[in-house]
ModelCIF file with pLDDT and N, C-alpha, C, O atoms, coordinates in Angstrom:
data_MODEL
#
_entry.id   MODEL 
#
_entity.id                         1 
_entity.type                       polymer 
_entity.pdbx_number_of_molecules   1 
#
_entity_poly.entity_id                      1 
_entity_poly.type                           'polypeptide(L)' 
_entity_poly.nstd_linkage                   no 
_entity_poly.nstd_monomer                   no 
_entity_poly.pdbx_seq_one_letter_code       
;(UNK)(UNK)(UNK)(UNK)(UNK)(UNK)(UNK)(UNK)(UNK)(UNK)(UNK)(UNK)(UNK)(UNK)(UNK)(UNK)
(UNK)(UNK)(UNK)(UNK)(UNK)(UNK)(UNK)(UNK)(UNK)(UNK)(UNK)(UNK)(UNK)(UNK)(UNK)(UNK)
(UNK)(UNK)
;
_entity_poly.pdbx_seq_one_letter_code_can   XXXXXXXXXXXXXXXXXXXXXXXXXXXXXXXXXX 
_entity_poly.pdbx_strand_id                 A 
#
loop_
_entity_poly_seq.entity_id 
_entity_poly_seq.num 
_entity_poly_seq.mon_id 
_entity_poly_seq.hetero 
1 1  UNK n 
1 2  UNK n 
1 3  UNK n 
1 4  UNK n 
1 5  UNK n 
1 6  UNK n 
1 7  UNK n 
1 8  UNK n 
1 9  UNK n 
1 10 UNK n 
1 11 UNK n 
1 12 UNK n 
1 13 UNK n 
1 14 UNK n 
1 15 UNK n 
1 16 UNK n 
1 17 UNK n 
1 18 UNK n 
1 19 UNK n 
1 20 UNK n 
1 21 UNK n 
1 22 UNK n 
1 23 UNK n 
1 24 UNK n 
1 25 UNK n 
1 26 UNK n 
1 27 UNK n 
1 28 UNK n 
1 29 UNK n 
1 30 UNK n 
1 31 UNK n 
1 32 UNK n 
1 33 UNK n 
1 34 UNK n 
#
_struct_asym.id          A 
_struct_asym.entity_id   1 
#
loop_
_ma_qa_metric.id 
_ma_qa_metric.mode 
_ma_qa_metric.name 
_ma_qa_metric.software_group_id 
_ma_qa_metric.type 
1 global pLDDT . pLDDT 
2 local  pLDDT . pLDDT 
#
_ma_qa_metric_global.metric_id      1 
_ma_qa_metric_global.metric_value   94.44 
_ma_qa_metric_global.model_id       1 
_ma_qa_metric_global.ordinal_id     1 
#
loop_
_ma_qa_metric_local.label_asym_id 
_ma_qa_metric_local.label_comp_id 
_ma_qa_metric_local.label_seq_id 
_ma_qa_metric_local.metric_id 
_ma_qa_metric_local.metric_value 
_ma_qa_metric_local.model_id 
_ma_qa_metric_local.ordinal_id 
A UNK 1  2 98.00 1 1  
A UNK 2  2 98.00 1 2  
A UNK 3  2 98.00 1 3  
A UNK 4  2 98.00 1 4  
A UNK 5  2 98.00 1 5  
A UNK 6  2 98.00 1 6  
A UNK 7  2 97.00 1 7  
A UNK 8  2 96.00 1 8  
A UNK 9  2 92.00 1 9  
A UNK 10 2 92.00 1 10 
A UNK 11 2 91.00 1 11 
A UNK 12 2 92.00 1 12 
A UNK 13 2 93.00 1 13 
A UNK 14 2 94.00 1 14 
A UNK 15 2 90.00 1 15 
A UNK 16 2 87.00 1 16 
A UNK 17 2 82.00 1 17 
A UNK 18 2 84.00 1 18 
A UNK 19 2 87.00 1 19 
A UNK 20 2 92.00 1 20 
A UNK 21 2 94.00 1 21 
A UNK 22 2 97.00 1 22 
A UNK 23 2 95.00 1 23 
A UNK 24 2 95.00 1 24 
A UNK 25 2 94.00 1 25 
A UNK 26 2 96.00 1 26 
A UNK 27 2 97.00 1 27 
A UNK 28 2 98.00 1 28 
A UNK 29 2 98.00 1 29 
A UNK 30 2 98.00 1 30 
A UNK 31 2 98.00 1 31 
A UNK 32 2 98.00 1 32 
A UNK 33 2 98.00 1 33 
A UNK 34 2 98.00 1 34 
#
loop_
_atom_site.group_PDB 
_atom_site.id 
_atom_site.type_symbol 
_atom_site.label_atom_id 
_atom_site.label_alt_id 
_atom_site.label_comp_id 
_atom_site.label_asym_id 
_atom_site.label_entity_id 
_atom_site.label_seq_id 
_atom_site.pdbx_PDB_ins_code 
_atom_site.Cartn_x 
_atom_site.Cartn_y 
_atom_site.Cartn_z 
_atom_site.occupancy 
_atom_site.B_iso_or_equiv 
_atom_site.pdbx_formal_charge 
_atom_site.auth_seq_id 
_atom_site.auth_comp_id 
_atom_site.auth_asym_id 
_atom_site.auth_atom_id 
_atom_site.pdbx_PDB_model_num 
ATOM 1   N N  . UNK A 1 1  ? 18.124 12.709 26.389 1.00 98.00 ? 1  UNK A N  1 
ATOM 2   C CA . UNK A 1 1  ? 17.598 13.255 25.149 1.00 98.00 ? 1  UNK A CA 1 
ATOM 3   C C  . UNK A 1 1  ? 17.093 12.131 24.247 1.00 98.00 ? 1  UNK A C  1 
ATOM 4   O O  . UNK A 1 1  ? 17.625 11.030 24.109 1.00 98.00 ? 1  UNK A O  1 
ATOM 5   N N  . UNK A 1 2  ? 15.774 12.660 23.545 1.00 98.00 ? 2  UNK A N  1 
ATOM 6   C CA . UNK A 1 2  ? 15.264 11.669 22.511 1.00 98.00 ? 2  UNK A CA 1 
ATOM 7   C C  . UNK A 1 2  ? 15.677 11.656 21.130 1.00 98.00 ? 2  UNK A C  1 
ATOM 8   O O  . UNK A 1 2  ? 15.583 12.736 20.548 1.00 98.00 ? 2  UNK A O  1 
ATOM 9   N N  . UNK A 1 3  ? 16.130 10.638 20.457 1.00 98.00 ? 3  UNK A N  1 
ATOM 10  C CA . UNK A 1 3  ? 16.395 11.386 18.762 1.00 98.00 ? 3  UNK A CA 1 
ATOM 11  C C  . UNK A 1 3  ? 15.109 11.138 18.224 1.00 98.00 ? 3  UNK A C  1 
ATOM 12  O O  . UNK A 1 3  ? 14.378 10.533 19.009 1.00 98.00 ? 3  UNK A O  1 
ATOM 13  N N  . UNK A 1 4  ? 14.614 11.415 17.140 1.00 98.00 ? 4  UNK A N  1 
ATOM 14  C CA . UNK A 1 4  ? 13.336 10.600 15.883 1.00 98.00 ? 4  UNK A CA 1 
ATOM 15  C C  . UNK A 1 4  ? 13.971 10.951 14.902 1.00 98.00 ? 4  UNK A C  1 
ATOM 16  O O  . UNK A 1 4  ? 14.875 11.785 14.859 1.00 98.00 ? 4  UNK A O  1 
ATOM 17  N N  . UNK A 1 5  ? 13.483 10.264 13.969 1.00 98.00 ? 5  UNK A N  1 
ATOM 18  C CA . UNK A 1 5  ? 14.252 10.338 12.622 1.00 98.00 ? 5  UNK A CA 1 
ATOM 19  C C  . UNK A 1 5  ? 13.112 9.966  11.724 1.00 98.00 ? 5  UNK A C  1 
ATOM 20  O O  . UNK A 1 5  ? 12.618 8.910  12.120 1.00 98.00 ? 5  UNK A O  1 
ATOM 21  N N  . UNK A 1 6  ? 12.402 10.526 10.472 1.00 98.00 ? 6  UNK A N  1 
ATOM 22  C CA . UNK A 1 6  ? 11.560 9.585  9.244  1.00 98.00 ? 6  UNK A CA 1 
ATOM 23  C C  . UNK A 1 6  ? 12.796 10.005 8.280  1.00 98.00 ? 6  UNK A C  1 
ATOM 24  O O  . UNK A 1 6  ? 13.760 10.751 8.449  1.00 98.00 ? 6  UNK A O  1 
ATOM 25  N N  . UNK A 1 7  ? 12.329 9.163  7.140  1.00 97.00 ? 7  UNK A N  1 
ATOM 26  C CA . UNK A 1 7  ? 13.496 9.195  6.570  1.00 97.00 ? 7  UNK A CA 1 
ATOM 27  C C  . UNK A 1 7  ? 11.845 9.285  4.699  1.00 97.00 ? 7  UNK A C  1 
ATOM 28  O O  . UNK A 1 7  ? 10.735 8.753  4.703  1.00 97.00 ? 7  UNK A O  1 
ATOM 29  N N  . UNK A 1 8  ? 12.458 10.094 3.598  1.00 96.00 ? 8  UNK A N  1 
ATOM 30  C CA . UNK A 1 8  ? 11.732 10.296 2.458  1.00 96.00 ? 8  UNK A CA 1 
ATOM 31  C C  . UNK A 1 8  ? 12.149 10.126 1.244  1.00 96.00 ? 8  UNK A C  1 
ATOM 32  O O  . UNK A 1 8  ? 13.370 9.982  1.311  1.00 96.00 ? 8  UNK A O  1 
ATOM 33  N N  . UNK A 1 9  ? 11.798 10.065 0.180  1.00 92.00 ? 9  UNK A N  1 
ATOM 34  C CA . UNK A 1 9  ? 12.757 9.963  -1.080 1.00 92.00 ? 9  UNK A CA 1 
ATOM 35  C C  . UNK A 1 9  ? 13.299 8.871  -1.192 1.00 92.00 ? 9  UNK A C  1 
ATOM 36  O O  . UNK A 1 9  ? 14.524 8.987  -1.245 1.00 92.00 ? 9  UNK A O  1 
ATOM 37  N N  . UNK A 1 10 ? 12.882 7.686  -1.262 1.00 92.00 ? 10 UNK A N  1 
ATOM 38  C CA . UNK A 1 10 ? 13.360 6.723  -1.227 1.00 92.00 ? 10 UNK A CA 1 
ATOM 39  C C  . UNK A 1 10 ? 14.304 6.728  -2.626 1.00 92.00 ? 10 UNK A C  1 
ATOM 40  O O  . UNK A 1 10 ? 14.185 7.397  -3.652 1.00 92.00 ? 10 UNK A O  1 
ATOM 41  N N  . UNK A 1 11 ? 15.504 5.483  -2.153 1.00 91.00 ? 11 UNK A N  1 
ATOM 42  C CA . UNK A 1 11 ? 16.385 5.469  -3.588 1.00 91.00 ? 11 UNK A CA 1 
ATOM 43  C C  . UNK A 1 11 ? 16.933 6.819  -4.516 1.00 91.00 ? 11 UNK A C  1 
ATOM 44  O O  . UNK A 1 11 ? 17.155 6.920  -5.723 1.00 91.00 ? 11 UNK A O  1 
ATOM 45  N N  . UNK A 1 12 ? 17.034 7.706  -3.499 1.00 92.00 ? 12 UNK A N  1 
ATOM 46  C CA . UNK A 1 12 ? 17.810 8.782  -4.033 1.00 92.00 ? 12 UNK A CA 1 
ATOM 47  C C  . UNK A 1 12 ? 19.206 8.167  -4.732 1.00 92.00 ? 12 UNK A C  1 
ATOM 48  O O  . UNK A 1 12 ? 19.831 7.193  -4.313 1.00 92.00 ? 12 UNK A O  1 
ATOM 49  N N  . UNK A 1 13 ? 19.513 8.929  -5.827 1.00 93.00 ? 13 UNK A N  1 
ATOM 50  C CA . UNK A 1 13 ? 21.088 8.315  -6.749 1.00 93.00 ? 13 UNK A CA 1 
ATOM 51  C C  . UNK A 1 13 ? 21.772 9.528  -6.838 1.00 93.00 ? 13 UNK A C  1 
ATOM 52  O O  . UNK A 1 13 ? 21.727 10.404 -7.702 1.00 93.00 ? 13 UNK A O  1 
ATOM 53  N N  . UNK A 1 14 ? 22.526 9.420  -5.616 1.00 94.00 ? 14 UNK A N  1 
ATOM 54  C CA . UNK A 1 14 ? 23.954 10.588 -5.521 1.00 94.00 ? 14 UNK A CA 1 
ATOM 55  C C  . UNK A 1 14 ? 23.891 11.115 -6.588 1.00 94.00 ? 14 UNK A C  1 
ATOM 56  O O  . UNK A 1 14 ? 23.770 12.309 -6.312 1.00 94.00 ? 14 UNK A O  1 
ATOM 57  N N  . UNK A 1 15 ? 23.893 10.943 -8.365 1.00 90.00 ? 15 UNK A N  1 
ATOM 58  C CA . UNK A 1 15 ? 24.656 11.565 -9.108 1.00 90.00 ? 15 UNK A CA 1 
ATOM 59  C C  . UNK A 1 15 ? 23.260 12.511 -9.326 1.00 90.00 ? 15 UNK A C  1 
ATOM 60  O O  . UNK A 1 15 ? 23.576 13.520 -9.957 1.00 90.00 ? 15 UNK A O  1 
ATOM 61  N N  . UNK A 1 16 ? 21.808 12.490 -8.995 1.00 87.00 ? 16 UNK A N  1 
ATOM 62  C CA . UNK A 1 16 ? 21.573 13.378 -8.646 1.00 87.00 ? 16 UNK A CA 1 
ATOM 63  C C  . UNK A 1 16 ? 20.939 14.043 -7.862 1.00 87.00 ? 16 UNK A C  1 
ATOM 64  O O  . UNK A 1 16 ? 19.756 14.317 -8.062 1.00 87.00 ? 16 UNK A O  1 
ATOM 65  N N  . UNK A 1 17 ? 21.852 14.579 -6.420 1.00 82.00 ? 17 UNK A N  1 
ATOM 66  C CA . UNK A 1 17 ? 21.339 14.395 -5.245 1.00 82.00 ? 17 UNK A CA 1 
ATOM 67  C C  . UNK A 1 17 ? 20.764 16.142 -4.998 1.00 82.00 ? 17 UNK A C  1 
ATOM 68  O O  . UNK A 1 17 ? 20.261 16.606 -3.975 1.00 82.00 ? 17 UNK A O  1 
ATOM 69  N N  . UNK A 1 18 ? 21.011 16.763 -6.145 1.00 84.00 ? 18 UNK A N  1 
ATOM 70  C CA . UNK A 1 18 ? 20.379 18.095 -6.201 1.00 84.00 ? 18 UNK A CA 1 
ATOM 71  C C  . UNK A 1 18 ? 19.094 18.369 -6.443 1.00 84.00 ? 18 UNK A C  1 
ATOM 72  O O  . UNK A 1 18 ? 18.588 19.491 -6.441 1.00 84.00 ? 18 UNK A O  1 
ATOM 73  N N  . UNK A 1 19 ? 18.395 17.034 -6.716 1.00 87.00 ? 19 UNK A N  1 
ATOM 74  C CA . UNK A 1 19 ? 16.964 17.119 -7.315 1.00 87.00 ? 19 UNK A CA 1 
ATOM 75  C C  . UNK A 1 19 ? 16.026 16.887 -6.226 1.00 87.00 ? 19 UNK A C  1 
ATOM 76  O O  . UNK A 1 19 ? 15.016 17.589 -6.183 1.00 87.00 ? 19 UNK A O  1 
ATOM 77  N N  . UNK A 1 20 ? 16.260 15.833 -5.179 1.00 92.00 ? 20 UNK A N  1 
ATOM 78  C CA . UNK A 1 20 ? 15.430 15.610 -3.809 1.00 92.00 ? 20 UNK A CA 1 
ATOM 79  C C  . UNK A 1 20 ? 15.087 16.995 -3.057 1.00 92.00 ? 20 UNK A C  1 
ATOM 80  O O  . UNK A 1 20 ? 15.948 17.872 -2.994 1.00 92.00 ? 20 UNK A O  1 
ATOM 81  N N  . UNK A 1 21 ? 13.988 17.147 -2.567 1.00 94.00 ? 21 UNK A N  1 
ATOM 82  C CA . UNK A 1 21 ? 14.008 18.282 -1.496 1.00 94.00 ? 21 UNK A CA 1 
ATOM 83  C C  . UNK A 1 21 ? 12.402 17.471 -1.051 1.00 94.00 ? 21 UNK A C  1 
ATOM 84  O O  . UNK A 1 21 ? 11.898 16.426 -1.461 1.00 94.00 ? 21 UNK A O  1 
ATOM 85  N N  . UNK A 1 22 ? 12.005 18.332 -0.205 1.00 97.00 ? 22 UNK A N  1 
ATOM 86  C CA . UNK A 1 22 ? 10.916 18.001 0.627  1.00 97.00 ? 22 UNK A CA 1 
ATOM 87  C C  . UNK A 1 22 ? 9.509  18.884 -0.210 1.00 97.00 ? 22 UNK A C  1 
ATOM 88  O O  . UNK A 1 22 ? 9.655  19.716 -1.106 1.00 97.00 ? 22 UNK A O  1 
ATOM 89  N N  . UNK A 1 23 ? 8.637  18.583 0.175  1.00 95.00 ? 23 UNK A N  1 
ATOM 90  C CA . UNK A 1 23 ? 7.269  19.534 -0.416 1.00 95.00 ? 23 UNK A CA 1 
ATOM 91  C C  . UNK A 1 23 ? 7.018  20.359 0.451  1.00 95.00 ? 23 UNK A C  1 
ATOM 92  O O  . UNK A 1 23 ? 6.691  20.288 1.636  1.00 95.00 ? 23 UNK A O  1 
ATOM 93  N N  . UNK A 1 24 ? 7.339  21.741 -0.774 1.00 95.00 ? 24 UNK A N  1 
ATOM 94  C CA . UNK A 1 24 ? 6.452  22.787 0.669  1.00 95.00 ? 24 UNK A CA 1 
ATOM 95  C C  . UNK A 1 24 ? 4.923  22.617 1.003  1.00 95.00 ? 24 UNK A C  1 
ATOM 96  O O  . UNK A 1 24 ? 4.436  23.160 1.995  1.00 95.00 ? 24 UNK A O  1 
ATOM 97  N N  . UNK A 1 25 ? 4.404  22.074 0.395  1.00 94.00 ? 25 UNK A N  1 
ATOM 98  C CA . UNK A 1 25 ? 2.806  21.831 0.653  1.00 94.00 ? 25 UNK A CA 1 
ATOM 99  C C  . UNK A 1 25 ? 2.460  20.536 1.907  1.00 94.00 ? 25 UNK A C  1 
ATOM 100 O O  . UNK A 1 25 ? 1.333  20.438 2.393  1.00 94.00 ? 25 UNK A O  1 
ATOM 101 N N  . UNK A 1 26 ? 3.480  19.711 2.265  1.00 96.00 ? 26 UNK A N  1 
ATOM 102 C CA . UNK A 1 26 ? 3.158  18.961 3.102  1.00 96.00 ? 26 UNK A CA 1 
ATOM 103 C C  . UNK A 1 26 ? 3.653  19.560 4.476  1.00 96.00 ? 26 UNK A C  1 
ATOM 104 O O  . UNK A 1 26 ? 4.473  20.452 4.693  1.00 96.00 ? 26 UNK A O  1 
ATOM 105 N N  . UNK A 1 27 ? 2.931  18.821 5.297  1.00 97.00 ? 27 UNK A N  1 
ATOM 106 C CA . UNK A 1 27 ? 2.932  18.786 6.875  1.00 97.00 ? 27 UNK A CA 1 
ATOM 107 C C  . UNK A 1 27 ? 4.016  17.331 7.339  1.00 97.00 ? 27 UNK A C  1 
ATOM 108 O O  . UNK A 1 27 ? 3.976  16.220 6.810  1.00 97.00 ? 27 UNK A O  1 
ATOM 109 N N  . UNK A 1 28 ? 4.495  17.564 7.927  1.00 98.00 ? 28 UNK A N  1 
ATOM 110 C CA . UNK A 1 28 ? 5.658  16.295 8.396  1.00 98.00 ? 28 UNK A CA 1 
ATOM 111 C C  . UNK A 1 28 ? 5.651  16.026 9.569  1.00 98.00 ? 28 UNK A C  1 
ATOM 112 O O  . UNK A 1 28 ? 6.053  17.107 9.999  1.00 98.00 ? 28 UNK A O  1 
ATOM 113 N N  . UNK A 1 29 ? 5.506  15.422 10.428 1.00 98.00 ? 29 UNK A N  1 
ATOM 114 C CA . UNK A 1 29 ? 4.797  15.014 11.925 1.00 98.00 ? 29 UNK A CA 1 
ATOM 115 C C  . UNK A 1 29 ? 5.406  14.062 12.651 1.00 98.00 ? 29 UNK A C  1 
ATOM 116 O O  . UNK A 1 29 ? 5.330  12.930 12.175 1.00 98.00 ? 29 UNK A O  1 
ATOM 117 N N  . UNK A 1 30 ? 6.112  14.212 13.879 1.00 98.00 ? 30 UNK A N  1 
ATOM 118 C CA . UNK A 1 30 ? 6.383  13.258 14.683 1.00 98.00 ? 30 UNK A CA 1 
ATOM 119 C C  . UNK A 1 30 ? 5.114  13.430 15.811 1.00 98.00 ? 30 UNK A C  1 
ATOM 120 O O  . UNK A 1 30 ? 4.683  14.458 16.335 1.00 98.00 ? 30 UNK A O  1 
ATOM 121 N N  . UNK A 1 31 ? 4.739  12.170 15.956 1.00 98.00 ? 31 UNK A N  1 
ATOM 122 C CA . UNK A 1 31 ? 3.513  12.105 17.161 1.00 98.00 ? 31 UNK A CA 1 
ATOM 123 C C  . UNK A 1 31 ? 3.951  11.335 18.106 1.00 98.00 ? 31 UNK A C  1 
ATOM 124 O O  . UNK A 1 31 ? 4.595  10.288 18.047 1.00 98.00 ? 31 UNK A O  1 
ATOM 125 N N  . UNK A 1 32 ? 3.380  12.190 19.361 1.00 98.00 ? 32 UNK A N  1 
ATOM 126 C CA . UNK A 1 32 ? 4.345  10.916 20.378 1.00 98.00 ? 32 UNK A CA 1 
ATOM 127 C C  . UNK A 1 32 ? 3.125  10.834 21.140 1.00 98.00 ? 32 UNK A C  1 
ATOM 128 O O  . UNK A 1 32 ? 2.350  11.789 21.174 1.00 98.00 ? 32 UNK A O  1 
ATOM 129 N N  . UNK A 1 33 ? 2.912  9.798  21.729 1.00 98.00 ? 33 UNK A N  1 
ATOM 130 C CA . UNK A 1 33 ? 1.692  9.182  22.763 1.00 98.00 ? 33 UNK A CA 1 
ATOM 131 C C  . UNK A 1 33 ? 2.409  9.267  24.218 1.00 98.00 ? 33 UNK A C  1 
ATOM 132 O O  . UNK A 1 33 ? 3.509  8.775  24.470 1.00 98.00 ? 33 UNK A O  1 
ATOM 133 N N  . UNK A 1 34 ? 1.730  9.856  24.973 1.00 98.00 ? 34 UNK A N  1 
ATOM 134 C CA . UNK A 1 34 ? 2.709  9.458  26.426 1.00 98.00 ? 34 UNK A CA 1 
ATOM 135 C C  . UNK A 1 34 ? 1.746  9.108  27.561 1.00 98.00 ? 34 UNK A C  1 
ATOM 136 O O  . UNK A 1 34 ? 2.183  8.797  28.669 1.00 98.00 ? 34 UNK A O  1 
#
């Protein structure tokens, strides 16, 4: 099995970790070449 991981939100601060979420308007993409 393969993992991938991107990682967003840089410098999130625990105290407030309720505010991060993702955009529903974007597209998020792992591309793989084989």
């Amino acid at each position: 099995r393969v993992f991938l991981a991107m990682n967003v939100n840089p410098f999130a601060i625990p105290a407030s970790s309720s505010t991060y979420r993702y955009s529903p308007d974007f597209l998020y993409e792992f591309k793989i070449d084989n």
